[in-house]
N, C-alpha and C. Protein backbone atom coordinates (compact mmCIF):
# COMPACT_ATOMS: atom_id res chain seq x y z
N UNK A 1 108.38 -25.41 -52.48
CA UNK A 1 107.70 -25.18 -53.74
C UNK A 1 108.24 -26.15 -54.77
N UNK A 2 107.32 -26.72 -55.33
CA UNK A 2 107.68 -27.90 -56.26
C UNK A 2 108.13 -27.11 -57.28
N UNK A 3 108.92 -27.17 -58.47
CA UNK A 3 109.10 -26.89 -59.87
C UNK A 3 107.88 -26.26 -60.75
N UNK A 4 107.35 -27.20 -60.81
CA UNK A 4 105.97 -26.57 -61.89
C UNK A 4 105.51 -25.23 -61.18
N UNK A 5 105.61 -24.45 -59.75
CA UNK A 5 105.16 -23.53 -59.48
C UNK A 5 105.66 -22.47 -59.64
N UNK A 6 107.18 -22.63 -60.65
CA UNK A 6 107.75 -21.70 -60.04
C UNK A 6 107.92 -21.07 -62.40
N UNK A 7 107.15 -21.74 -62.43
CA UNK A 7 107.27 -21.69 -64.02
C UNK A 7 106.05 -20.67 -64.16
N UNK A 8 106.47 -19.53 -65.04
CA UNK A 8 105.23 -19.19 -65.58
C UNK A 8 104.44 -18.95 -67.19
N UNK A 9 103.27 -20.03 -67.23
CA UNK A 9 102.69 -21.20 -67.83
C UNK A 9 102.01 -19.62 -69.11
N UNK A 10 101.57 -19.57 -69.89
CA UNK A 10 100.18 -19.07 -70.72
C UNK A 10 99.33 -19.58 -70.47
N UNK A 11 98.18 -18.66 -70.37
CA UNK A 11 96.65 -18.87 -69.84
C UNK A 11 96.34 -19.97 -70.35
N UNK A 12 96.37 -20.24 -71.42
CA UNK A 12 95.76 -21.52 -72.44
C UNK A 12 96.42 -22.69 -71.52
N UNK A 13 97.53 -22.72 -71.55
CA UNK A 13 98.38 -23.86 -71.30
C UNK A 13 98.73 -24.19 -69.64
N UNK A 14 98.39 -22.45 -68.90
CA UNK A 14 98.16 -23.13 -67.20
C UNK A 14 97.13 -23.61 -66.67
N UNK A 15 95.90 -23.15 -67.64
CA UNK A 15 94.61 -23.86 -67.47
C UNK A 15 94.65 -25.50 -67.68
N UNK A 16 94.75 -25.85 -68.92
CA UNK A 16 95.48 -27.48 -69.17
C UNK A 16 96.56 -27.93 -68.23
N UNK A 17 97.35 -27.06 -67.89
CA UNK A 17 98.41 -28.25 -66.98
C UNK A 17 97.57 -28.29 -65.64
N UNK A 18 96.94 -27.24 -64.59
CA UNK A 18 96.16 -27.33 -63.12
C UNK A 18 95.13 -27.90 -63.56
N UNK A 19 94.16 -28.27 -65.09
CA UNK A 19 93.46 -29.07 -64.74
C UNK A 19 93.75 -30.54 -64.73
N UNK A 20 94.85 -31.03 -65.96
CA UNK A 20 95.30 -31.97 -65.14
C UNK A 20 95.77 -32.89 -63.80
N UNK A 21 96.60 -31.60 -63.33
CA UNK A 21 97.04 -32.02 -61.97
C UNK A 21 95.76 -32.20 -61.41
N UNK A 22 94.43 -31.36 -61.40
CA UNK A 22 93.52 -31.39 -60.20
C UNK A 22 92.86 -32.68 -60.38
N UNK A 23 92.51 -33.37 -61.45
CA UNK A 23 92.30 -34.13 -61.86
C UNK A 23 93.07 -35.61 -61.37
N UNK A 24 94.31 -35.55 -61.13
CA UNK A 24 95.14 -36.10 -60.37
C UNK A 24 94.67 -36.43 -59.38
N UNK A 25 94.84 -35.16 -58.58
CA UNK A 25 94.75 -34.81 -57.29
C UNK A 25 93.28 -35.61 -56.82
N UNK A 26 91.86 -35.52 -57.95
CA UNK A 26 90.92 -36.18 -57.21
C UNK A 26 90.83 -37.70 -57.73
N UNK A 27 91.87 -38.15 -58.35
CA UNK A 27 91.57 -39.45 -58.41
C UNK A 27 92.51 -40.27 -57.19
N UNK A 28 93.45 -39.32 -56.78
CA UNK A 28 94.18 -39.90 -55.59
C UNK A 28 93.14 -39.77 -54.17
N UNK A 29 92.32 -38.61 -53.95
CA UNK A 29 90.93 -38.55 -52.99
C UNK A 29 90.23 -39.81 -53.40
N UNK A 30 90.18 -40.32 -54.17
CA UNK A 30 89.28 -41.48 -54.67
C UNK A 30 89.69 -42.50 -53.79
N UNK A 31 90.85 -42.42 -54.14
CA UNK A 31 91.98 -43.95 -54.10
C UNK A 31 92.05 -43.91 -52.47
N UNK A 32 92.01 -42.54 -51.60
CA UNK A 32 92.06 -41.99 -50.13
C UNK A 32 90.56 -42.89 -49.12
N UNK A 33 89.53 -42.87 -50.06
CA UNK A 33 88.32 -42.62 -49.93
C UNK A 33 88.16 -43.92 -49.71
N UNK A 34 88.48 -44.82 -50.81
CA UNK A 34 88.54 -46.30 -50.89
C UNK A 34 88.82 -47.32 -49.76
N UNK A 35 90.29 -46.85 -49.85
CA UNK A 35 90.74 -47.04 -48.59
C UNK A 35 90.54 -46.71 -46.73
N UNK A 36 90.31 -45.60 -46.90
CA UNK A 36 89.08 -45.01 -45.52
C UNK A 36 87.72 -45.60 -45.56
N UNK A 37 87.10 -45.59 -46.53
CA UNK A 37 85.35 -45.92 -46.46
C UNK A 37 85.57 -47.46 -47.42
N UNK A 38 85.92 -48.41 -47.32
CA UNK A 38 86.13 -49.36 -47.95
C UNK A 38 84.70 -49.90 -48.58
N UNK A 39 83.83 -49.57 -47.35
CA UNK A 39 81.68 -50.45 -47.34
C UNK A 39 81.22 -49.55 -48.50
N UNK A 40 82.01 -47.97 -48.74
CA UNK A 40 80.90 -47.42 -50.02
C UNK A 40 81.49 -47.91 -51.22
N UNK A 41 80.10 -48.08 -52.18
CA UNK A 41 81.04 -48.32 -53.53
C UNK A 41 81.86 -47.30 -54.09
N UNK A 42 82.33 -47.95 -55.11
CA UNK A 42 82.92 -47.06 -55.95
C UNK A 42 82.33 -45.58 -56.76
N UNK A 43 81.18 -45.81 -56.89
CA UNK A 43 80.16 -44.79 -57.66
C UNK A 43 80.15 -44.01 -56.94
N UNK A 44 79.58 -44.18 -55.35
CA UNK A 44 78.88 -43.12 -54.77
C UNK A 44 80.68 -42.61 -54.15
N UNK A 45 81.99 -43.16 -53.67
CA UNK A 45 82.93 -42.30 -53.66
C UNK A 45 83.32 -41.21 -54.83
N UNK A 46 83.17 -41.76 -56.02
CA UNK A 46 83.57 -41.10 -57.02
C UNK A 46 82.27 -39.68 -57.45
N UNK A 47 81.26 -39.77 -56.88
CA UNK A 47 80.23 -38.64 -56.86
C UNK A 47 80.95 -37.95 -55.68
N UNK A 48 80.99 -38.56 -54.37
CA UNK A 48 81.09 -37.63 -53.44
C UNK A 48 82.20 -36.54 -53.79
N UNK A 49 83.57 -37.24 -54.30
CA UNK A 49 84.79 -36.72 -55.02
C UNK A 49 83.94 -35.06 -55.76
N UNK A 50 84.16 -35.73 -56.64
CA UNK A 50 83.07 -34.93 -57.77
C UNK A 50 82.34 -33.76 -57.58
N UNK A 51 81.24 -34.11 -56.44
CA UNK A 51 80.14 -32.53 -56.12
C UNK A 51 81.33 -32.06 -54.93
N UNK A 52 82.05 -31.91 -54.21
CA UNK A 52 83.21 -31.68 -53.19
C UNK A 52 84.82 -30.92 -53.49
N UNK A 53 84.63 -31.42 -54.54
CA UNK A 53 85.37 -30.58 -55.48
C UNK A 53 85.49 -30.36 -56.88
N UNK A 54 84.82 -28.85 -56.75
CA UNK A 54 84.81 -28.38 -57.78
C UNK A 54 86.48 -27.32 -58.17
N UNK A 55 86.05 -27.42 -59.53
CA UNK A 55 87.44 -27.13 -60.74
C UNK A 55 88.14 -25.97 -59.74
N UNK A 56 87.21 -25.04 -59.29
CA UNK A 56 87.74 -23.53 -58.58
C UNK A 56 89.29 -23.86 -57.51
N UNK A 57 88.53 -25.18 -56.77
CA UNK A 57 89.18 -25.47 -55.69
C UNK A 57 90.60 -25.26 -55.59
N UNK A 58 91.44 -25.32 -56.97
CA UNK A 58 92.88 -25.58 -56.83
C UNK A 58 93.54 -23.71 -56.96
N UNK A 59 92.75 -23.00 -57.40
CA UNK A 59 92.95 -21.35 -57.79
C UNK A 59 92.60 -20.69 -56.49
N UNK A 60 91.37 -21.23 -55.65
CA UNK A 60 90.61 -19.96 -54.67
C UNK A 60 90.34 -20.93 -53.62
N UNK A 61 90.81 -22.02 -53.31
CA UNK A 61 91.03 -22.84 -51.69
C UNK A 61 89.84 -23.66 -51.77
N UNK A 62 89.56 -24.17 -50.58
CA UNK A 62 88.43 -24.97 -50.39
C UNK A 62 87.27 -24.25 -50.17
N UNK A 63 85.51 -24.89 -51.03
CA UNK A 63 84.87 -24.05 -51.44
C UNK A 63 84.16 -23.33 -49.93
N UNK A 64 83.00 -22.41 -50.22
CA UNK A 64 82.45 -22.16 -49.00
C UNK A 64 81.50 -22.96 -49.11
N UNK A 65 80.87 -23.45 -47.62
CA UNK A 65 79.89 -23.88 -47.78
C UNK A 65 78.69 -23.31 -47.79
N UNK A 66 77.86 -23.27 -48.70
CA UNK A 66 76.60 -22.42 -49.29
C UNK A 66 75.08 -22.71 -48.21
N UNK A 67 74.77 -21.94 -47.90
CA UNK A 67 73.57 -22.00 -47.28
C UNK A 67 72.25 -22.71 -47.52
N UNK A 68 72.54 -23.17 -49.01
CA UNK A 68 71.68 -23.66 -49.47
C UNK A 68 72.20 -25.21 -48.92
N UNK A 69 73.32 -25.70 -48.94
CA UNK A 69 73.54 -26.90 -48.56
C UNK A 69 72.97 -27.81 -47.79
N UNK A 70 73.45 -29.38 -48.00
CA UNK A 70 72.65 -30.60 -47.54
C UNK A 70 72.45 -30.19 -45.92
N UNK A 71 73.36 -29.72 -45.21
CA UNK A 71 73.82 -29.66 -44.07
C UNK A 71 72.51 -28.47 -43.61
N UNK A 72 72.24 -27.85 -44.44
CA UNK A 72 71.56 -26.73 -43.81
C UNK A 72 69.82 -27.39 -42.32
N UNK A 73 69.75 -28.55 -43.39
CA UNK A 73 68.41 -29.16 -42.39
C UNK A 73 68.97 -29.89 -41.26
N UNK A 74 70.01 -30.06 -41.08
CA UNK A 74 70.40 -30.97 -40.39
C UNK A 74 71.19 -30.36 -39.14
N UNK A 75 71.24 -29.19 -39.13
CA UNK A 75 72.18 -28.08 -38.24
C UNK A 75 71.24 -26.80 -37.76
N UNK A 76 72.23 -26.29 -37.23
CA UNK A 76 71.57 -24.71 -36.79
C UNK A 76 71.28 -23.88 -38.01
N UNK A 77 70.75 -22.69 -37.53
CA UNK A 77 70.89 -22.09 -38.92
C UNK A 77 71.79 -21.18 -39.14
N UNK A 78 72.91 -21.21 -37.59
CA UNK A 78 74.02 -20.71 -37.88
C UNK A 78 75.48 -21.55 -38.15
N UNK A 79 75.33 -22.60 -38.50
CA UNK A 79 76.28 -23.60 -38.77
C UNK A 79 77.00 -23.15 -39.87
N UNK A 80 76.31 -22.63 -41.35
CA UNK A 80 77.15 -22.50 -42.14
C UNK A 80 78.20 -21.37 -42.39
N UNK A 81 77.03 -20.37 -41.96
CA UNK A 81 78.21 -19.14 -41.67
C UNK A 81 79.21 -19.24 -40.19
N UNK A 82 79.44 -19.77 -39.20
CA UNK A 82 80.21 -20.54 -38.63
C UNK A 82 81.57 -21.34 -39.09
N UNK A 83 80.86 -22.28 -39.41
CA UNK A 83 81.55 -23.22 -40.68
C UNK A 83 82.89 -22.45 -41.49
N UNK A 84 82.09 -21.45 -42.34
CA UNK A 84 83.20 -20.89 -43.39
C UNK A 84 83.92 -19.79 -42.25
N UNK A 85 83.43 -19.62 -40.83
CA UNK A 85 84.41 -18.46 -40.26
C UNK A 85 85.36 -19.41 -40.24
N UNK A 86 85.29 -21.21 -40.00
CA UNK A 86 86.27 -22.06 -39.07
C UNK A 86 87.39 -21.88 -40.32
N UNK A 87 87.33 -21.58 -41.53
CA UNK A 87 88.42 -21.42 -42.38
C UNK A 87 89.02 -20.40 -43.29
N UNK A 88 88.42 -19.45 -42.67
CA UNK A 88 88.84 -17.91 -43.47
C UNK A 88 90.21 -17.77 -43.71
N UNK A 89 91.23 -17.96 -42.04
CA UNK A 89 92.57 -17.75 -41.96
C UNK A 89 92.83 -18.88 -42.79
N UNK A 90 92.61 -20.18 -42.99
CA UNK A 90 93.54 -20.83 -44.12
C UNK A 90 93.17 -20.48 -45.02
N UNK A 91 91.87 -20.22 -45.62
CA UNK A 91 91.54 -19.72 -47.50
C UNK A 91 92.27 -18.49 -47.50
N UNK A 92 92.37 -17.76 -46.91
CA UNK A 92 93.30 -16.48 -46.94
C UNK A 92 94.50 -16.57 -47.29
N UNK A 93 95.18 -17.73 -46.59
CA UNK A 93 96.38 -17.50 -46.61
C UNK A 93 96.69 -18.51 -48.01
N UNK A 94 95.85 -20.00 -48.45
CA UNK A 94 95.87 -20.23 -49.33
C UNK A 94 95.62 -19.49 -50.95
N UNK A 95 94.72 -18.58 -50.54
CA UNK A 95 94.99 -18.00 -51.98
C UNK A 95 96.16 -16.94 -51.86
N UNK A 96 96.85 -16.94 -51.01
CA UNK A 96 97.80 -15.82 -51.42
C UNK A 96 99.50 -16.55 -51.60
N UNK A 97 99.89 -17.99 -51.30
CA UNK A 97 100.24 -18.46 -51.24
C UNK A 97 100.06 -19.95 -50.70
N UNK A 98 100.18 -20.71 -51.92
CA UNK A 98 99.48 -22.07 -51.61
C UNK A 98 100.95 -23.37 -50.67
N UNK A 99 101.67 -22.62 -51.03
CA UNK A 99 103.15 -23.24 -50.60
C UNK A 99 103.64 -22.42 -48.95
N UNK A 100 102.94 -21.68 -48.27
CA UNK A 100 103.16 -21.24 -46.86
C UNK A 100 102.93 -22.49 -45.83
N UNK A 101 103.92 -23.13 -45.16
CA UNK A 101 104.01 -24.02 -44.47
C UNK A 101 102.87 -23.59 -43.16
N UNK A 102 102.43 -22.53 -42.98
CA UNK A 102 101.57 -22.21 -41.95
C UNK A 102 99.80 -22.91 -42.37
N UNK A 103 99.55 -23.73 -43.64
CA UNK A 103 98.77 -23.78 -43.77
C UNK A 103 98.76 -25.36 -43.41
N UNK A 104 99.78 -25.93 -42.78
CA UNK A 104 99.85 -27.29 -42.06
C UNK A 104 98.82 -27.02 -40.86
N UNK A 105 99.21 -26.32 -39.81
CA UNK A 105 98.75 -26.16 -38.77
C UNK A 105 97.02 -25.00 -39.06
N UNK A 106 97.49 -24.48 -40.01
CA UNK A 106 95.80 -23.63 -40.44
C UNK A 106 94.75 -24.67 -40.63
N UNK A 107 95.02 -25.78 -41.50
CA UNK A 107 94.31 -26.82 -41.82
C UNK A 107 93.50 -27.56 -40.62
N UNK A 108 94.21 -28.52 -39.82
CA UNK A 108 94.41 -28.31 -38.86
C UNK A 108 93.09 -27.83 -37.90
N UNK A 109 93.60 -26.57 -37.36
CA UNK A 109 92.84 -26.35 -36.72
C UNK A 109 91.22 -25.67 -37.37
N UNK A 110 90.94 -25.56 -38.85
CA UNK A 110 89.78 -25.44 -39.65
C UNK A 110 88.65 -26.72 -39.93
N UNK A 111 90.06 -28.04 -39.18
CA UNK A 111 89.19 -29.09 -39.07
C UNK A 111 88.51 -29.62 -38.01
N UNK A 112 88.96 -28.83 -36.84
CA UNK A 112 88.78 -29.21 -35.54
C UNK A 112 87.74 -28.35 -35.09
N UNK A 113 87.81 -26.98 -36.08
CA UNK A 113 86.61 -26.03 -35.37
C UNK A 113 85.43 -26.90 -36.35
N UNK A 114 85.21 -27.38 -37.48
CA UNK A 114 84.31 -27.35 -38.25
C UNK A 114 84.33 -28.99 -37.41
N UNK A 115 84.51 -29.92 -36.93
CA UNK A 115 84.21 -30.68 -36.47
C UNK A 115 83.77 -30.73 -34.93
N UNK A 116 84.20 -29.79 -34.59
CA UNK A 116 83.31 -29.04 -33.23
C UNK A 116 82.01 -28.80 -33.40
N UNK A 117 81.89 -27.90 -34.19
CA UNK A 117 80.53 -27.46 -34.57
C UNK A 117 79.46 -28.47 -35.16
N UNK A 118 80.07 -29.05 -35.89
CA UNK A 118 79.36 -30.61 -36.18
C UNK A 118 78.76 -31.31 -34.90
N UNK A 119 79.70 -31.43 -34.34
CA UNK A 119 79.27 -31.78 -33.29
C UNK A 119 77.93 -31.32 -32.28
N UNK A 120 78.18 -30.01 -32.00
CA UNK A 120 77.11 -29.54 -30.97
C UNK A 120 75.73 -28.97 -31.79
N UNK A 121 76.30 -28.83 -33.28
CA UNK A 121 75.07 -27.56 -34.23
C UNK A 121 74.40 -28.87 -35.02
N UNK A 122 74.97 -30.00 -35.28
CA UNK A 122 74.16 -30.97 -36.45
C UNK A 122 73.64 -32.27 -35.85
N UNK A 123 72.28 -32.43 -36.83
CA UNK A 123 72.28 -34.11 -36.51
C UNK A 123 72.15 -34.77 -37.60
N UNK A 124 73.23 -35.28 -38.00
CA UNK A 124 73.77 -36.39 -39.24
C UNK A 124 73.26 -37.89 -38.96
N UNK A 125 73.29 -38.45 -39.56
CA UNK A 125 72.71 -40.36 -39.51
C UNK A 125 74.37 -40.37 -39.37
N UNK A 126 75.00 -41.55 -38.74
CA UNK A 126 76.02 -42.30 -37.98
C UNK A 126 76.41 -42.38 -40.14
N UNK A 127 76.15 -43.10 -40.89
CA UNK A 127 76.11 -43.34 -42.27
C UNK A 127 77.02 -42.19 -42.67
N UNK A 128 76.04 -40.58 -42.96
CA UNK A 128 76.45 -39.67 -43.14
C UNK A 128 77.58 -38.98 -42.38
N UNK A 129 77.83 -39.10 -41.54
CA UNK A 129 78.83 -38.82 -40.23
C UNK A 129 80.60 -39.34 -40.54
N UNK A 130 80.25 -40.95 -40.65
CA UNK A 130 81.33 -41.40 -41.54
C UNK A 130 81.71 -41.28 -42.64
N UNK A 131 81.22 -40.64 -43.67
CA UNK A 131 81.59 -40.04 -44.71
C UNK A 131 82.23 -38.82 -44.45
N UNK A 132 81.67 -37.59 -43.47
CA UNK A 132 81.95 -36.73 -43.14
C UNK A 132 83.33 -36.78 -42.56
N UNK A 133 83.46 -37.45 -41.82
CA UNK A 133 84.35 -38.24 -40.95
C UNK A 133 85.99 -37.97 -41.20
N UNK A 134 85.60 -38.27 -42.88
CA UNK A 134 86.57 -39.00 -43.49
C UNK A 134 87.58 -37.19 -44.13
N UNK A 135 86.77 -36.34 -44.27
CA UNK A 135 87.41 -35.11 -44.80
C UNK A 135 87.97 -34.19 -43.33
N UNK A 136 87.41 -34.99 -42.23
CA UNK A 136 87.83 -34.11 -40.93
C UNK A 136 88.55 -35.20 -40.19
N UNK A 137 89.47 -35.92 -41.03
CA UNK A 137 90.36 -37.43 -40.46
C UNK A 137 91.72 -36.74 -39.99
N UNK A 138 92.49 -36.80 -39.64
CA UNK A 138 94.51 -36.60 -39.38
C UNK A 138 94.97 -36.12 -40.51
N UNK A 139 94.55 -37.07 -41.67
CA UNK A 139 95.23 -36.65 -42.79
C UNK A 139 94.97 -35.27 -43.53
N UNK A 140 96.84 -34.49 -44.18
CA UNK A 140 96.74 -33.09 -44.25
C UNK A 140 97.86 -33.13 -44.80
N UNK A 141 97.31 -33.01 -46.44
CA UNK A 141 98.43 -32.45 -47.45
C UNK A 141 99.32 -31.36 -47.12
N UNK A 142 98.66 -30.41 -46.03
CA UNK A 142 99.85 -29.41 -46.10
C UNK A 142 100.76 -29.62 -45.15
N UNK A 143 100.94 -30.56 -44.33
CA UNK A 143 102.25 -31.30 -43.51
C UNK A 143 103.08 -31.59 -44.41
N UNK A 144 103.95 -31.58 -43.61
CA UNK A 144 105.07 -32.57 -44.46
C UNK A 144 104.79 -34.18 -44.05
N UNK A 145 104.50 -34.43 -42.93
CA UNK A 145 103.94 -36.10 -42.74
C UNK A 145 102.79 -36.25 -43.69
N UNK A 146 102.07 -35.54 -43.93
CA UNK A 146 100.82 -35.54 -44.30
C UNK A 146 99.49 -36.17 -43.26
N UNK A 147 100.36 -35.58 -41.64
CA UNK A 147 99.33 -35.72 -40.86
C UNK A 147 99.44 -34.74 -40.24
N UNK A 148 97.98 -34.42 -39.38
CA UNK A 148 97.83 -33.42 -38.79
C UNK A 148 98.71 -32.97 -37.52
N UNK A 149 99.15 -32.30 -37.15
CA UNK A 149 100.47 -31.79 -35.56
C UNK A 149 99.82 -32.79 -34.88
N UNK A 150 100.28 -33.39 -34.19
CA UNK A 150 100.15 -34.23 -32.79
C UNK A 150 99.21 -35.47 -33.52
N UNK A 151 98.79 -35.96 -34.16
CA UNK A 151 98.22 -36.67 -34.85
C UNK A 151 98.57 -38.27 -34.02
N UNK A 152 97.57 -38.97 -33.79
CA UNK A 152 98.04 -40.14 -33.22
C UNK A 152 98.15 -41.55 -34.21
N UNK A 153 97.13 -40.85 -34.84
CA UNK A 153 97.08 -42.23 -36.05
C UNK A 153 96.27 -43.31 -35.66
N UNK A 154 95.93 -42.97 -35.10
CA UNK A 154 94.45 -43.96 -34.81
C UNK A 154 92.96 -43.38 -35.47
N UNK A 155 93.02 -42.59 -36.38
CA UNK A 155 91.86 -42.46 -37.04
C UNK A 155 91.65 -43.60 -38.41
N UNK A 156 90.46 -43.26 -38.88
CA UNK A 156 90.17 -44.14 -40.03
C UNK A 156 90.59 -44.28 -41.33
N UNK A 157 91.87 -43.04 -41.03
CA UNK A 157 92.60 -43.14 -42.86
C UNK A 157 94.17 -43.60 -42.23
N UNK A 158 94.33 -43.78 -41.02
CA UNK A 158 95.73 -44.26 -40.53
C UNK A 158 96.19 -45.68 -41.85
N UNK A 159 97.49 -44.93 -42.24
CA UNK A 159 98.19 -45.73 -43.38
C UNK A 159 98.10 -45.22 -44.61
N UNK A 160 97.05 -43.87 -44.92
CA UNK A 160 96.94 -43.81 -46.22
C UNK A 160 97.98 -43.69 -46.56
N UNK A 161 99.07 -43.23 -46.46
CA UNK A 161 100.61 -42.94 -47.02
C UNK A 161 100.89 -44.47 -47.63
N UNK A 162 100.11 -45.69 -47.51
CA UNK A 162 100.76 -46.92 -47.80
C UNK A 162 99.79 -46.67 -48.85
N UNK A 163 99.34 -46.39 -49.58
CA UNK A 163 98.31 -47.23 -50.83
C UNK A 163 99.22 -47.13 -51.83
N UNK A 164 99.15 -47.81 -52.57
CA UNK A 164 100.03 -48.65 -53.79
C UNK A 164 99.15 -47.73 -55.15
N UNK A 165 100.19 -47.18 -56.41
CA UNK A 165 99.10 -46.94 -57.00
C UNK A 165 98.45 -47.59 -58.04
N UNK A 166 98.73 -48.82 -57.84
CA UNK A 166 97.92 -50.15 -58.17
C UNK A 166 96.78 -50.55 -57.66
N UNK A 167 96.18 -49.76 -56.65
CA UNK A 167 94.60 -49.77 -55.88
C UNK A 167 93.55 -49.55 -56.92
């Protein structure tokens, strides 16, 4: 647990400090994004950033995905409720503690089921796929490597740990 978590902030003033940090947090996804998807511009990374995470994300985990979503024509029509089963046990355990080292390996395997299912339930353009790609890559803030267990490093964000924050 870092310092700042262990402080407790006034509403006014923990709202301003987590939106800063989150704010942080997605300009470093930017800088992630850049570097992984180098061919998209800058605009359309900084949208994808943007509609992908919303403000909630840093209080109540990663969002669900809504039925109404892009994905919905492109999949089964049981993909999405699927989908959000592949991450119940980590949003669970993330909102009850965001600092439980079990959410290395929760992560993890929420990326492997939801990229399973991608697999056999959707049909994405190769375009869209690599974008997708890129949020179901090795890389995983809640490691301490910040890669996924057994991780080989041969995916398409292999090195992000090197970006300079001069990018």
């Amino acid at each position: 647990m870092d310092s700042h978590s262990k402080i407790a902030l006034p509403p006014w003033l923990s709202c301003f400090f987590f939106s800063a940090k989150f704010d942080q947090m997605k300009d470093c996804v930017v800088k992630v994004m850049k570097y992984c998807a180098n061919s998209l511009p800058d605009s359309t990374i900084r949208r994808i950033v943007d509609d992908n995470f919303p403000n909630k994300e840093c209080s109540e985990g990663p969002t669900l995905i809504s039925s109404s979503s892009a994905a919905s024509p492109l999949c089964s029509s049981s993909f999405v409720t699927e989908a959000n089963a592949c991450g119940r046990t980590f949003r669970q355990i993330f909102v009850a503690d965001k600092s439980n080292s079990s959410l290395c390996a929760e992560e993890a395997k929420r990326k492997k089921c939801v990229n399973n299912l991608i697999d056999s339930d959707c049909t994405f353009s190769s375009a869209d796929r690599e974008v997708l790609d890129l949020g179901l890559a090795d890389y995983n803030p809640f490691c301490a490597n910040n890669r996924d267990p057994g991780a080989t490093g041969n995916d398409q964000c292999y090195g992000v740990t090197d970006i300079s924050s001069g990018m």
